[in-house]
N, C-alpha and C. Protein backbone atom coordinates (compact mmCIF):
# COMPACT_ATOMS: atom_id res chain seq x y z
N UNK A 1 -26.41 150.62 -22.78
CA UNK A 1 -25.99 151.21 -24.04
C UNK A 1 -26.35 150.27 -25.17
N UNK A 2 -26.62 150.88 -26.32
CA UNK A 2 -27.44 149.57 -27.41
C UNK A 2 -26.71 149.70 -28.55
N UNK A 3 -25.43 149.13 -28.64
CA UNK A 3 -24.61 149.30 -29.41
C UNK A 3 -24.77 148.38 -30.38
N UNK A 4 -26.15 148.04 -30.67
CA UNK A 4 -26.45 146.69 -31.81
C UNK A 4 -27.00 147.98 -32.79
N UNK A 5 -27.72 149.45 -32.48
CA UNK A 5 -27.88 150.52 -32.98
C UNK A 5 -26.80 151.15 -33.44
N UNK A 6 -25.40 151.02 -33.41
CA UNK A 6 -24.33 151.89 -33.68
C UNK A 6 -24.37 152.10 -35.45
N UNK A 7 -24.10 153.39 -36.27
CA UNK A 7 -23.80 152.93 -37.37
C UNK A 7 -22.36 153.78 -37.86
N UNK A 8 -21.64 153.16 -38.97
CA UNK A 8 -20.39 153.75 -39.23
C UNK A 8 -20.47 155.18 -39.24
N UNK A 9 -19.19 155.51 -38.78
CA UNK A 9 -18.61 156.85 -38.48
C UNK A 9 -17.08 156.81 -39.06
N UNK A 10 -16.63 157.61 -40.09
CA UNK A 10 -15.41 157.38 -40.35
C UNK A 10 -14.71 157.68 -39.46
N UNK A 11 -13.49 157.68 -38.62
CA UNK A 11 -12.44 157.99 -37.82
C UNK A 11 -11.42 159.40 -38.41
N UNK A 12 -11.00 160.01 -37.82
CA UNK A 12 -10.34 161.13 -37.83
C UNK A 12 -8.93 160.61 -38.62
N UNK A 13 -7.96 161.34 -39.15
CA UNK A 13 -7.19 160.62 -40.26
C UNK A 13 -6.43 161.46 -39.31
N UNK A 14 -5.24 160.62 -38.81
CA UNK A 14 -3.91 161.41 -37.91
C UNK A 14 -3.22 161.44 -38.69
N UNK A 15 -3.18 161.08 -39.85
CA UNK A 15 -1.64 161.21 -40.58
C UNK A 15 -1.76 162.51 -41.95
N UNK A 16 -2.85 163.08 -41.37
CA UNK A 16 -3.29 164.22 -42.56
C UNK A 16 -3.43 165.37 -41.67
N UNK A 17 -3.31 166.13 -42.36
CA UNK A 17 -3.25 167.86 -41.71
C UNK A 17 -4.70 168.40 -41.79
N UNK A 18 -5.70 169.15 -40.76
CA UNK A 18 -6.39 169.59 -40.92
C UNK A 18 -6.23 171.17 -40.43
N UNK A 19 -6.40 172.14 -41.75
CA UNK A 19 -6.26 173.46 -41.41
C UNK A 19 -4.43 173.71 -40.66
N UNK A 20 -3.48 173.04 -41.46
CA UNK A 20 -2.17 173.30 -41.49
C UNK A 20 -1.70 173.16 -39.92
N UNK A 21 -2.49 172.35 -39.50
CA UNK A 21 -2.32 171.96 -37.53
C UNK A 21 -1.14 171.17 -38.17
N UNK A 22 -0.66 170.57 -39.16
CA UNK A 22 0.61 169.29 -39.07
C UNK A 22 2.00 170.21 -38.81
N UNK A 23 1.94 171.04 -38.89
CA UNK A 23 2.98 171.81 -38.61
C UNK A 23 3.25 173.14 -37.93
N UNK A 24 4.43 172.88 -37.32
CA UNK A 24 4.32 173.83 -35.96
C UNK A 24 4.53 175.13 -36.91
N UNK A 25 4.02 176.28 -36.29
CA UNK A 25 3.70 177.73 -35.84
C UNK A 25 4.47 178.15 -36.57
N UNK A 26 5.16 178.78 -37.20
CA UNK A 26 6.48 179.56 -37.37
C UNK A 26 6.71 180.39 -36.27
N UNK A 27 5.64 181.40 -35.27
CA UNK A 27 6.00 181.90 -34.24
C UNK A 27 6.64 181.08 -33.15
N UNK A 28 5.92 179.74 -33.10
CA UNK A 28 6.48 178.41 -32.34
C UNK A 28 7.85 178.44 -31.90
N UNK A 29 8.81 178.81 -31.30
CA UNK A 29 10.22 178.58 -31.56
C UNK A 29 10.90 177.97 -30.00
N UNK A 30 10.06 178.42 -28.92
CA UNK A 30 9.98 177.22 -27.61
C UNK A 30 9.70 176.05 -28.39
N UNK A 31 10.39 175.30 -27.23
CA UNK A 31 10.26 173.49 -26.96
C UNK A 31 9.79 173.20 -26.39
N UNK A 32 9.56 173.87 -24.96
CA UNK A 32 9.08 173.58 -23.80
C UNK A 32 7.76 172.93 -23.50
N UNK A 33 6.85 172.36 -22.94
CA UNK A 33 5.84 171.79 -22.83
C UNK A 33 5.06 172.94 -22.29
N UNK A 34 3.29 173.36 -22.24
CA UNK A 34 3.00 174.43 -21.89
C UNK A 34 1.89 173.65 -20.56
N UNK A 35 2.29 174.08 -19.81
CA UNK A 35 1.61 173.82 -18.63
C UNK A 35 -0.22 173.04 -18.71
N UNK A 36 -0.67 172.70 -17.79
CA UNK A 36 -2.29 172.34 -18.08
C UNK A 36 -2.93 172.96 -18.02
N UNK A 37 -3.89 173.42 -18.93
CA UNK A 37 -5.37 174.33 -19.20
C UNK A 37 -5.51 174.62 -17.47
N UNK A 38 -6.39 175.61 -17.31
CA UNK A 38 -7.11 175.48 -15.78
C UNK A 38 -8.31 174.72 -15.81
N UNK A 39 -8.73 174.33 -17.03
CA UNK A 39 -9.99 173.77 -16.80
C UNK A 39 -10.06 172.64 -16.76
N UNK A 40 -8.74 172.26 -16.87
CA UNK A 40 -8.39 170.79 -16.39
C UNK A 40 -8.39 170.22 -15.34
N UNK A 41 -7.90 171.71 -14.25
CA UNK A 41 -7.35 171.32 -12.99
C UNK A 41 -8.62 170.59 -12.03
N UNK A 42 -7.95 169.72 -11.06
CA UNK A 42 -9.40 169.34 -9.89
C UNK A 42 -10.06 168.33 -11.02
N UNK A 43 -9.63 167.82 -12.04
CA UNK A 43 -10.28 166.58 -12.96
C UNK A 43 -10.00 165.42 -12.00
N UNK A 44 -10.13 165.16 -11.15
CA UNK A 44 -10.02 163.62 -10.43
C UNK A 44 -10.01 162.02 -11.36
N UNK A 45 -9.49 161.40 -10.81
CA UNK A 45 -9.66 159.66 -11.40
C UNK A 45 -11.00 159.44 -11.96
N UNK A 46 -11.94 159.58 -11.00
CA UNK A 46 -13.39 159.55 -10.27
C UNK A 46 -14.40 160.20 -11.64
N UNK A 47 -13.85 161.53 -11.62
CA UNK A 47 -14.61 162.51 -12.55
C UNK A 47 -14.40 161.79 -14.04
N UNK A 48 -13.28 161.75 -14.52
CA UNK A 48 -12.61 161.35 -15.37
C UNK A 48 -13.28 159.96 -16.14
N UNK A 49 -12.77 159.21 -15.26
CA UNK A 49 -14.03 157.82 -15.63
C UNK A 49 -15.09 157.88 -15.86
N UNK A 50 -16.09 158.91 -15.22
CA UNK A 50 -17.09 159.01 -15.49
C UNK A 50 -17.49 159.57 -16.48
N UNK A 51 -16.63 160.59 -17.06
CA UNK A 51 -16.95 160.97 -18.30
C UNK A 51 -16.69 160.34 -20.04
N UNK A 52 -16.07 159.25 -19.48
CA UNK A 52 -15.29 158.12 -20.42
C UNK A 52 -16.44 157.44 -20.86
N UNK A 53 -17.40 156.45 -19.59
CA UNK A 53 -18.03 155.56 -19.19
C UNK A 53 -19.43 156.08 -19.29
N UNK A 54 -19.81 157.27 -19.80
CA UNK A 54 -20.65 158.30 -20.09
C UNK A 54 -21.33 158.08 -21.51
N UNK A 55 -23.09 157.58 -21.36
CA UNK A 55 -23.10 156.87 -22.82
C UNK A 55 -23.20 157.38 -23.71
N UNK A 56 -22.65 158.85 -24.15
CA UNK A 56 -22.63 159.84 -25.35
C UNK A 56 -21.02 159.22 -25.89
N UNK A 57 -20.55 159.52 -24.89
CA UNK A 57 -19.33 158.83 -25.00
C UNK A 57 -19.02 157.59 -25.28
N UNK A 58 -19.61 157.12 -25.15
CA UNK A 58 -19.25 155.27 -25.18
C UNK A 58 -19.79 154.78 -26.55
N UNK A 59 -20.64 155.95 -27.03
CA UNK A 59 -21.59 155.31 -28.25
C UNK A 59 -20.70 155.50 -29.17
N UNK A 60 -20.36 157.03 -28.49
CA UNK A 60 -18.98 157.75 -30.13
C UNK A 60 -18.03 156.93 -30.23
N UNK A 61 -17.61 156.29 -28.71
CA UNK A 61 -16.23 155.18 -28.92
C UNK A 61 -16.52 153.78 -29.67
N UNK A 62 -18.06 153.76 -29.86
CA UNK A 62 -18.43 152.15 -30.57
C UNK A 62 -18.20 152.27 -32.01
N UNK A 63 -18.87 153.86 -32.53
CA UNK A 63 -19.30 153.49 -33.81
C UNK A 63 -17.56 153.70 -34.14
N UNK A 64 -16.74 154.49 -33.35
CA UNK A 64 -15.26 154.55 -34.23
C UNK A 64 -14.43 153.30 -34.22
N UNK A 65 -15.09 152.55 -33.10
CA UNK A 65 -14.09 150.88 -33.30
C UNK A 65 -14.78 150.11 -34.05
N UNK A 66 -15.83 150.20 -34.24
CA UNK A 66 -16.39 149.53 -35.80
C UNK A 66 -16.29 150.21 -36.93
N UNK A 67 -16.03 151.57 -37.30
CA UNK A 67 -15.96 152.14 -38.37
C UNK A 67 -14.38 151.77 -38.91
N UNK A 68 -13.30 151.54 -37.49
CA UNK A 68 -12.12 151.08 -37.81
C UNK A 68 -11.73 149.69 -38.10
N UNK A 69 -12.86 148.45 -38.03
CA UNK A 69 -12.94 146.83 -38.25
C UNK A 69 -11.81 146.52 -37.09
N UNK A 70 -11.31 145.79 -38.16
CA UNK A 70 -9.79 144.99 -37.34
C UNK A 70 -10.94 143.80 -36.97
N UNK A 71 -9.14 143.00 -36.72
CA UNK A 71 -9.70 141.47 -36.06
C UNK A 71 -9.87 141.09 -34.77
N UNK A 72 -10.54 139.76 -34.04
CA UNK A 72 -10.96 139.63 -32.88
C UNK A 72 -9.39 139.45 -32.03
N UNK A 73 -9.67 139.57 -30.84
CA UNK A 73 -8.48 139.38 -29.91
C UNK A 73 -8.73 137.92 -29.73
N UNK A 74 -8.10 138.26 -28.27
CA UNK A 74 -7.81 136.65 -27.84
C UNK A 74 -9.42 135.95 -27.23
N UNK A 75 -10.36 136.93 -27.81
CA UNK A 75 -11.49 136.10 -27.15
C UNK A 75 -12.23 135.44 -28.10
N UNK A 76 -11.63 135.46 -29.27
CA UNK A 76 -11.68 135.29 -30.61
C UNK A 76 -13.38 135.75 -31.22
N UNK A 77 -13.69 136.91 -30.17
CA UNK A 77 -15.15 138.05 -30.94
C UNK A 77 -14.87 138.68 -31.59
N UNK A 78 -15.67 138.67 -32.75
CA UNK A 78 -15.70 140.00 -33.73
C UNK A 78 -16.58 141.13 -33.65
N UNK A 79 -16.27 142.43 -34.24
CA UNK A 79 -17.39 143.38 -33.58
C UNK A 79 -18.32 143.27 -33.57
N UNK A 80 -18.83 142.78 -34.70
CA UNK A 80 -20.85 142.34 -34.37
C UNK A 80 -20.88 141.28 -33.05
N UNK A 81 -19.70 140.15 -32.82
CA UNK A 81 -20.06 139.07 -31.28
C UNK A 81 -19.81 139.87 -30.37
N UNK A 82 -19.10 141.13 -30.43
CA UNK A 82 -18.69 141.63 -29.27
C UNK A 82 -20.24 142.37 -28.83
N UNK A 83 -20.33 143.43 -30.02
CA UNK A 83 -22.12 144.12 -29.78
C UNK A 83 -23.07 142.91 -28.93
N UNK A 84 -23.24 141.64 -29.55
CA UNK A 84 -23.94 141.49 -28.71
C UNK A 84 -23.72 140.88 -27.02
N UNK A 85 -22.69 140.89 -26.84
CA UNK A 85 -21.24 140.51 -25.68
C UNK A 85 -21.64 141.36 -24.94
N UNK A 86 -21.91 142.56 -25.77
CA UNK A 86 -21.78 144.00 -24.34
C UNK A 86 -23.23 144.29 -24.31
N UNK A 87 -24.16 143.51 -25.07
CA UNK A 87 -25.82 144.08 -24.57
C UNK A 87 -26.18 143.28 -23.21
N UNK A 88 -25.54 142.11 -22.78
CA UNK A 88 -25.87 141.56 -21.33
C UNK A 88 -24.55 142.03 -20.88
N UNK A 89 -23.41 142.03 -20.96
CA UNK A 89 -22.25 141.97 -19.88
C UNK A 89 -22.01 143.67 -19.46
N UNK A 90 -22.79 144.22 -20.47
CA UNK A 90 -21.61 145.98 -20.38
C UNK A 90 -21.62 145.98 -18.30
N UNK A 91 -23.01 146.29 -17.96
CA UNK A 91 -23.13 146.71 -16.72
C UNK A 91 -22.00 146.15 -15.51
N UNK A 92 -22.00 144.89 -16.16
CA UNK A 92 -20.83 144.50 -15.13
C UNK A 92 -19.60 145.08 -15.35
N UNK A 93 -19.29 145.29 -16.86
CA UNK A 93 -17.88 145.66 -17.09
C UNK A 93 -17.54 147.03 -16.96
N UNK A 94 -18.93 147.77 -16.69
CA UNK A 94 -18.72 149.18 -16.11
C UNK A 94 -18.69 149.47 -14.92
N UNK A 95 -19.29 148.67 -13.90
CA UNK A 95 -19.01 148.53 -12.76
C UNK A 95 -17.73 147.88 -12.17
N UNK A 96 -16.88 146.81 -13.05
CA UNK A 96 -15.54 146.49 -12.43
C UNK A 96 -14.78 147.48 -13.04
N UNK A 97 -14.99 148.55 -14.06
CA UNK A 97 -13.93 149.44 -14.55
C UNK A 97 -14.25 151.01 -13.22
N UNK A 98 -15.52 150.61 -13.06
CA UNK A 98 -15.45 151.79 -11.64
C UNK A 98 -14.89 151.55 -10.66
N UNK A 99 -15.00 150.89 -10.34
CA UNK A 99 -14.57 149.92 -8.93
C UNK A 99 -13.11 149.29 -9.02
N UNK A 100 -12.50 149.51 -10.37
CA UNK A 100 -11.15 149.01 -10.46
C UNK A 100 -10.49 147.69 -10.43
N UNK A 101 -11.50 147.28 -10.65
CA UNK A 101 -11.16 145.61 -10.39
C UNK A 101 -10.94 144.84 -12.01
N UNK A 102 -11.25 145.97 -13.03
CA UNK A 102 -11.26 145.44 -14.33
C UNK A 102 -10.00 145.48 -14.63
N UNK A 103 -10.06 144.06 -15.60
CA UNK A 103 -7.99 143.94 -16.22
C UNK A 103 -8.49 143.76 -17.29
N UNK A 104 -7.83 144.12 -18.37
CA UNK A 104 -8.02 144.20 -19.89
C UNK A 104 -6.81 142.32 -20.04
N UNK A 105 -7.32 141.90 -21.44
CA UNK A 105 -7.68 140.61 -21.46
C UNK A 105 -5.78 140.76 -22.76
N UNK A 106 -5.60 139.54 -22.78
CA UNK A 106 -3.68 139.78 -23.30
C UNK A 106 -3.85 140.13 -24.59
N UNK A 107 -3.50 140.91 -25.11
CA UNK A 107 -3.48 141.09 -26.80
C UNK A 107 -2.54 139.82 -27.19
N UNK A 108 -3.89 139.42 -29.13
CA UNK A 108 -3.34 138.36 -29.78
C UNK A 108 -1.91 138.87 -30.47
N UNK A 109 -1.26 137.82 -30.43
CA UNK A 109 0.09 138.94 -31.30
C UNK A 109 0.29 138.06 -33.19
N UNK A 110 0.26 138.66 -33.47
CA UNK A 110 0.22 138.24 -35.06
C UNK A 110 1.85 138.89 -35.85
N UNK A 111 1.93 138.17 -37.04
CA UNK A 111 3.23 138.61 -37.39
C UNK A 111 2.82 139.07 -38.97
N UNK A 112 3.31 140.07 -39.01
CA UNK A 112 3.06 140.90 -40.35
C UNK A 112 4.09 141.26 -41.52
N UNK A 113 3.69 140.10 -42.66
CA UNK A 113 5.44 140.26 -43.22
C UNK A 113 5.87 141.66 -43.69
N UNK A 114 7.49 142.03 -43.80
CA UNK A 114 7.66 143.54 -44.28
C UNK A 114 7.91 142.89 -45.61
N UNK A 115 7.85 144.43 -46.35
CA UNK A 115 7.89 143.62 -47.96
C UNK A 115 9.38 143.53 -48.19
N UNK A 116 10.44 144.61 -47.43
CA UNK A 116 11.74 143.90 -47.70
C UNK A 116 12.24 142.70 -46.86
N UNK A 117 11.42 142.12 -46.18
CA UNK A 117 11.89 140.69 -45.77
C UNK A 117 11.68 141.11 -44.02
N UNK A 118 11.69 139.59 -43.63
CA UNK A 118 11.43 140.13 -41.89
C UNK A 118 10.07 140.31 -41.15
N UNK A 119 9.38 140.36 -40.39
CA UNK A 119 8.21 140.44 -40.07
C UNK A 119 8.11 141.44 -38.97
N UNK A 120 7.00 142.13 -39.08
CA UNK A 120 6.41 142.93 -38.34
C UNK A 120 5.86 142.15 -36.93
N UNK A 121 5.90 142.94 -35.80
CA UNK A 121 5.34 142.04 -34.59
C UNK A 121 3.64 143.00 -34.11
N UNK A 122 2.60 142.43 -34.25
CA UNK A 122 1.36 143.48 -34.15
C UNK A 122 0.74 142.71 -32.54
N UNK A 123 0.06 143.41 -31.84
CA UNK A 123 -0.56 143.11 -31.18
C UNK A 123 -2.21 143.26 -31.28
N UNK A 124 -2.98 142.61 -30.96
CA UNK A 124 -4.72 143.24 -31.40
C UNK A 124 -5.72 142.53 -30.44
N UNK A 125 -5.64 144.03 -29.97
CA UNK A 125 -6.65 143.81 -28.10
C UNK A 125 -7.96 143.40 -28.70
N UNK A 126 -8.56 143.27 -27.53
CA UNK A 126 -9.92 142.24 -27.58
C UNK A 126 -10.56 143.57 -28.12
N UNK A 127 -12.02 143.72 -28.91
CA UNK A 127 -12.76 144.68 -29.31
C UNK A 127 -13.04 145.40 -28.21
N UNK A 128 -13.61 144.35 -27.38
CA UNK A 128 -13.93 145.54 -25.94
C UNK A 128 -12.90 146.04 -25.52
N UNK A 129 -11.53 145.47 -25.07
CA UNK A 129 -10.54 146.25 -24.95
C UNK A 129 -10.39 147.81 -25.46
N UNK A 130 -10.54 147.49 -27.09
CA UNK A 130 -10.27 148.84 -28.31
C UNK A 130 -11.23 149.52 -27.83
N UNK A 131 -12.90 149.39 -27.73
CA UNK A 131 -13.91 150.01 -26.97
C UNK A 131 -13.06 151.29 -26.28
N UNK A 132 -12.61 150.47 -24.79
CA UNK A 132 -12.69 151.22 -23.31
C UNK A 132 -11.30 151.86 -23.55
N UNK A 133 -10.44 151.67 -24.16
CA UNK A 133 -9.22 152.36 -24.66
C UNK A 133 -9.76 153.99 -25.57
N UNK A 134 -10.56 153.62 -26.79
CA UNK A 134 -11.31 154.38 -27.21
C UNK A 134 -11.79 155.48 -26.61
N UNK A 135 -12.65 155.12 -25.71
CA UNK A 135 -13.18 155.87 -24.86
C UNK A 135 -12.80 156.97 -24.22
N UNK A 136 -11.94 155.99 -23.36
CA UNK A 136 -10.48 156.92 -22.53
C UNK A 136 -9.82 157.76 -23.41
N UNK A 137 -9.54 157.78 -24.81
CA UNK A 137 -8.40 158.75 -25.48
C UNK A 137 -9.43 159.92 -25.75
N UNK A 138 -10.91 159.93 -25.97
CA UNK A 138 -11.42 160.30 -26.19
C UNK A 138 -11.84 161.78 -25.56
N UNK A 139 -11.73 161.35 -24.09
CA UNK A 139 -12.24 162.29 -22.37
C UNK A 139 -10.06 162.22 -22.28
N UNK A 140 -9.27 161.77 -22.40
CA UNK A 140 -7.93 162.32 -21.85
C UNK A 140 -7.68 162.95 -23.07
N UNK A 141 -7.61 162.62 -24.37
CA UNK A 141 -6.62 163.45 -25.38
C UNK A 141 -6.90 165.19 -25.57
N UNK A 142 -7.84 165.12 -25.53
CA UNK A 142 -8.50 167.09 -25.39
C UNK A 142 -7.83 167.95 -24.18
N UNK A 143 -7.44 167.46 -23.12
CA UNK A 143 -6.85 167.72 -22.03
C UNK A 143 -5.81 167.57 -21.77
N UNK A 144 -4.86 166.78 -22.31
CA UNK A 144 -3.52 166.67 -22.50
C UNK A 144 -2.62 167.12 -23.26
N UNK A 145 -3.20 166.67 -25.05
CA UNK A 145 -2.81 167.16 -26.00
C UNK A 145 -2.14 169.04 -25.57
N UNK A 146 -3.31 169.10 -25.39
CA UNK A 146 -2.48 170.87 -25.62
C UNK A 146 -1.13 171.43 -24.34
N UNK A 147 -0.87 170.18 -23.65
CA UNK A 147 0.26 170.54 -22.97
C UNK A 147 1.49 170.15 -23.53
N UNK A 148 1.26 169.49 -24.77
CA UNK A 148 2.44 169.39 -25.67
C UNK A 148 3.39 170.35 -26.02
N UNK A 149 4.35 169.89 -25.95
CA UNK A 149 5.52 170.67 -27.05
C UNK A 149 5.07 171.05 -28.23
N UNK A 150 4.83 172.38 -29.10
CA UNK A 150 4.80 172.83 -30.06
C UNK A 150 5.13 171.34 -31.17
N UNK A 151 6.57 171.43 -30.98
CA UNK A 151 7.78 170.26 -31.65
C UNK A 151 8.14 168.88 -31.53
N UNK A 152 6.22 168.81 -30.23
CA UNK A 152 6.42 167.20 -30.59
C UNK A 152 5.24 166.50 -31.83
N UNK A 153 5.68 165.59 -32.48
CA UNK A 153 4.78 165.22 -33.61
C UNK A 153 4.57 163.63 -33.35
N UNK A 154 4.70 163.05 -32.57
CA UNK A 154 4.40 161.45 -32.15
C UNK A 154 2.96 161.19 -31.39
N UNK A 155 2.37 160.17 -32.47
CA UNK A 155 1.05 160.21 -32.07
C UNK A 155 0.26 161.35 -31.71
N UNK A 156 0.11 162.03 -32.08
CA UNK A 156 -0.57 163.04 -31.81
C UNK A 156 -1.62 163.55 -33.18
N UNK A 157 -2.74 163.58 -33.08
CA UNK A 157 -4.11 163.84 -33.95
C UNK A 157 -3.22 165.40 -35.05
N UNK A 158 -3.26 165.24 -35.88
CA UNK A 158 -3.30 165.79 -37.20
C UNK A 158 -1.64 166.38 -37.54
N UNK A 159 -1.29 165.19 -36.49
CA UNK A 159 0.63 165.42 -36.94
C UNK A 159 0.98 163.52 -37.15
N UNK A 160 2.29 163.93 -38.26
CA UNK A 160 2.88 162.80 -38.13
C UNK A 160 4.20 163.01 -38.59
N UNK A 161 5.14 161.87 -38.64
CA UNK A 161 6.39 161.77 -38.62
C UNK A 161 7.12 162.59 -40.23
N UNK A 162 6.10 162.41 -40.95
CA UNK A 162 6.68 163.82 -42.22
C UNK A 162 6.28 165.06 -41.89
N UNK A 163 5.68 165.07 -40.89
CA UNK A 163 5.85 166.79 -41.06
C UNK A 163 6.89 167.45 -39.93
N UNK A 164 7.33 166.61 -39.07
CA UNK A 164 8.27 166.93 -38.07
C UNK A 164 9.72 167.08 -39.25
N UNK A 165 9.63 165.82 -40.28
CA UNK A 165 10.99 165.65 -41.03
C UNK A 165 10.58 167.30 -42.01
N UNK A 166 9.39 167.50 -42.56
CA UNK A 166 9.76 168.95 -43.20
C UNK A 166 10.24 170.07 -42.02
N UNK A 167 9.73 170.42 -41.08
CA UNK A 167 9.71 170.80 -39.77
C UNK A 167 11.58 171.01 -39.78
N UNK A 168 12.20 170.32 -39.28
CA UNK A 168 13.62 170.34 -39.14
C UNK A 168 14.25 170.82 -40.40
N UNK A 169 13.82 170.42 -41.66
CA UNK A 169 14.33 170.77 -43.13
C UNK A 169 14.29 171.75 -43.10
N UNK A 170 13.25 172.52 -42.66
CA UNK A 170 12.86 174.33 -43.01
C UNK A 170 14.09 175.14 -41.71
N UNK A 171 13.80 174.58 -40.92
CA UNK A 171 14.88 174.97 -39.85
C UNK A 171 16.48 174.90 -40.18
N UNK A 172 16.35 173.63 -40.31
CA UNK A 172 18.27 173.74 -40.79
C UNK A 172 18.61 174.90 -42.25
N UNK A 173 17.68 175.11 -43.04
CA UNK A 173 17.74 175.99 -44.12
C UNK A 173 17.52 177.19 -43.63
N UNK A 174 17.38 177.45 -42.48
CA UNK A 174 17.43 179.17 -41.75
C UNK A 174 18.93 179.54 -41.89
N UNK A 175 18.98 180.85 -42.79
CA UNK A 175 20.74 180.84 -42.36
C UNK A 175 20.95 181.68 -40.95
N UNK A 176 22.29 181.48 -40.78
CA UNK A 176 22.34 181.96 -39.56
C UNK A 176 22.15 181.27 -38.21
N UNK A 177 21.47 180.45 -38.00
CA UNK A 177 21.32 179.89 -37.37
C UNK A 177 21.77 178.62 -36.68
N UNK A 178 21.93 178.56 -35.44
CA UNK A 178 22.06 177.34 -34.44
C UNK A 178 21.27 176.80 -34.19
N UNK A 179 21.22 175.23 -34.73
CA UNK A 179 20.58 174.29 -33.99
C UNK A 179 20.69 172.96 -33.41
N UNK A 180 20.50 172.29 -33.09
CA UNK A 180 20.66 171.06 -32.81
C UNK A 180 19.69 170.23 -33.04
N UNK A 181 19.90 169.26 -34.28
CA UNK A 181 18.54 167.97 -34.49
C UNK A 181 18.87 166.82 -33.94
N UNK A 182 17.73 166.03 -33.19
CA UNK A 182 17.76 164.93 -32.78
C UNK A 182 17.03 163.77 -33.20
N UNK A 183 17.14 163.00 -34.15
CA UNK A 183 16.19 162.35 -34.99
C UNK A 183 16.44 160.86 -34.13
N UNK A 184 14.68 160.40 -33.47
CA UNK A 184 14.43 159.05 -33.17
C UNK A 184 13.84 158.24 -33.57
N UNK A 185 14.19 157.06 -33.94
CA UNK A 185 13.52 155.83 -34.98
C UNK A 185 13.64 156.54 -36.07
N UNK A 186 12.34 157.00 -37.02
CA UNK A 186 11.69 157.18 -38.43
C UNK A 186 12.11 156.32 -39.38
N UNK A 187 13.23 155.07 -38.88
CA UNK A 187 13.33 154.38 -39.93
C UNK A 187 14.01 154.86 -40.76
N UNK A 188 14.37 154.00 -42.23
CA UNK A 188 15.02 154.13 -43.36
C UNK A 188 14.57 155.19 -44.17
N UNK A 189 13.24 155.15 -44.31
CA UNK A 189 12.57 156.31 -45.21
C UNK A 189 13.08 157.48 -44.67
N UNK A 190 12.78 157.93 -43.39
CA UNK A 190 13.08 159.16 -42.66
C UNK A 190 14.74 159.64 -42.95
N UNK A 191 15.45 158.73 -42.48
CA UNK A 191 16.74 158.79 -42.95
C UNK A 191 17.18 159.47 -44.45
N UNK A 192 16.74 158.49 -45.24
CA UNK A 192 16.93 159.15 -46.48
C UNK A 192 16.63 160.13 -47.36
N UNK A 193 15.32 160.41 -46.14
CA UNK A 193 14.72 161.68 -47.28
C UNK A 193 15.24 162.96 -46.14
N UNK A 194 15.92 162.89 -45.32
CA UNK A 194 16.76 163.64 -44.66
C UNK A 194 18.02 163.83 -45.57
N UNK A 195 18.53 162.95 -45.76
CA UNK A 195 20.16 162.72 -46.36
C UNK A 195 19.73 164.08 -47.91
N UNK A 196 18.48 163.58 -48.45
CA UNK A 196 18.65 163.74 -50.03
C UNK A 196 18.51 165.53 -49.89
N UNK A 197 18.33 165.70 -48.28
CA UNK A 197 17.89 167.18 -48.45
C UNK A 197 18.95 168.45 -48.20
N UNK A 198 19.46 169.26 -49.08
CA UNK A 198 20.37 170.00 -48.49
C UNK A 198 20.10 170.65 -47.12
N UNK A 199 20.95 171.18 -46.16
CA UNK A 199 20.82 171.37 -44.92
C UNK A 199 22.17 172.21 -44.45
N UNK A 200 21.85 173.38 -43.71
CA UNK A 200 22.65 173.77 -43.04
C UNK A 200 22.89 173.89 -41.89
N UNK A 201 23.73 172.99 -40.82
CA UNK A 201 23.95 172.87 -39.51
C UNK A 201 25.01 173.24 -39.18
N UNK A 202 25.07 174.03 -38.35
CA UNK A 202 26.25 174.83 -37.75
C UNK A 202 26.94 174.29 -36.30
């Protein structure tokens, strides 16, 4: 793979709505998770990897971990040392990721101050790490994703944690209605812009 050829590709923006996907259905009103595609089924370990490790694939996973920067891990490479890292080593590192013998290398951990005081704890895998991670979300997320809950909004491509909080707002303002909200983490912000919102829970 000649990833010294890669050139920027912007990355997909998860925290933005494309074509009103950030918010569930109004028909939506299950929770339930919806079973796996059939065309999923009979996807083996085997198959799977291979389509990860697949160099259409591997190229799309380069130019998006360089189009995304970030800093070196613990091998202290940056994406251009890594490019040329993986023009002699890839073959081996695709062969111990077939063969299973590959271990991903310790993420550096860095501390990130918050602006009201306190520090953030970050971790930041080796580039090749981000690579073969890349890769993988790339061949699993299309196949998984859609066995989601309508009503789940965590990590997930063109949802994020405000549109679950409008999501519940529009719901508790149904009159008539029973529900039950269960709000995890979102932090202070989430909290408050919950509080400031009228709501009817029965």
């Amino acid at each position: 793979m000649s990833l010294g050829s890669a050139v920027h590709q912007k990355p997909g923006q998860p925290g933005r709505n494309a074509g009103g996907r950030g918010e569930a259905r109004p028909e939506a009103m299950r929770d339930e998770a919806r079973p796996a595609r059939h065309e999923t089924e009979g996807s083996g370990r085997d198959d799977l990897l291979a389509q990860a490790l697949a160099r259409e694939n591997m190229v799309l996973a380069w130019k998006r971990v360089k189009a995304n920067r970030g800093s070196a891990g613990v091998d202290g490479l940056s994406i251009a040392e890594t490019a040329a890292y993986l023009k002699t080593h890839w073959p081996r590192l695709r062969e111990a990721l077939l063969d299973g013998s590959y271990r991903p290398q310790a993420v550096r951990r860095v501390q990130i101050p918050k602006p009201g005081g306190g520090v953030r704890e970050l971790g930041i895998p080796t580039v090749t790490d981000r690579l073969i991670q890349q890769a993988l979300l790339q061949v699993l997320q299309p196949k998984i994703d859609p066995t989601f809950s309508e009503h789940s909004y965590g990590f997930r491509p063109y949802r994020r944690a405000h549109d679950a909080v409008l999501t519940v707002i529009a719901m508790a303002a149904t009159p008539d209605d029973e529900r039950e909200f269960g709000v995890e983490g979102g932090g202070k912000r989430s909290r408050n812009f919950l509080a400031a919102r009228p709501r009817k829970l029965t």
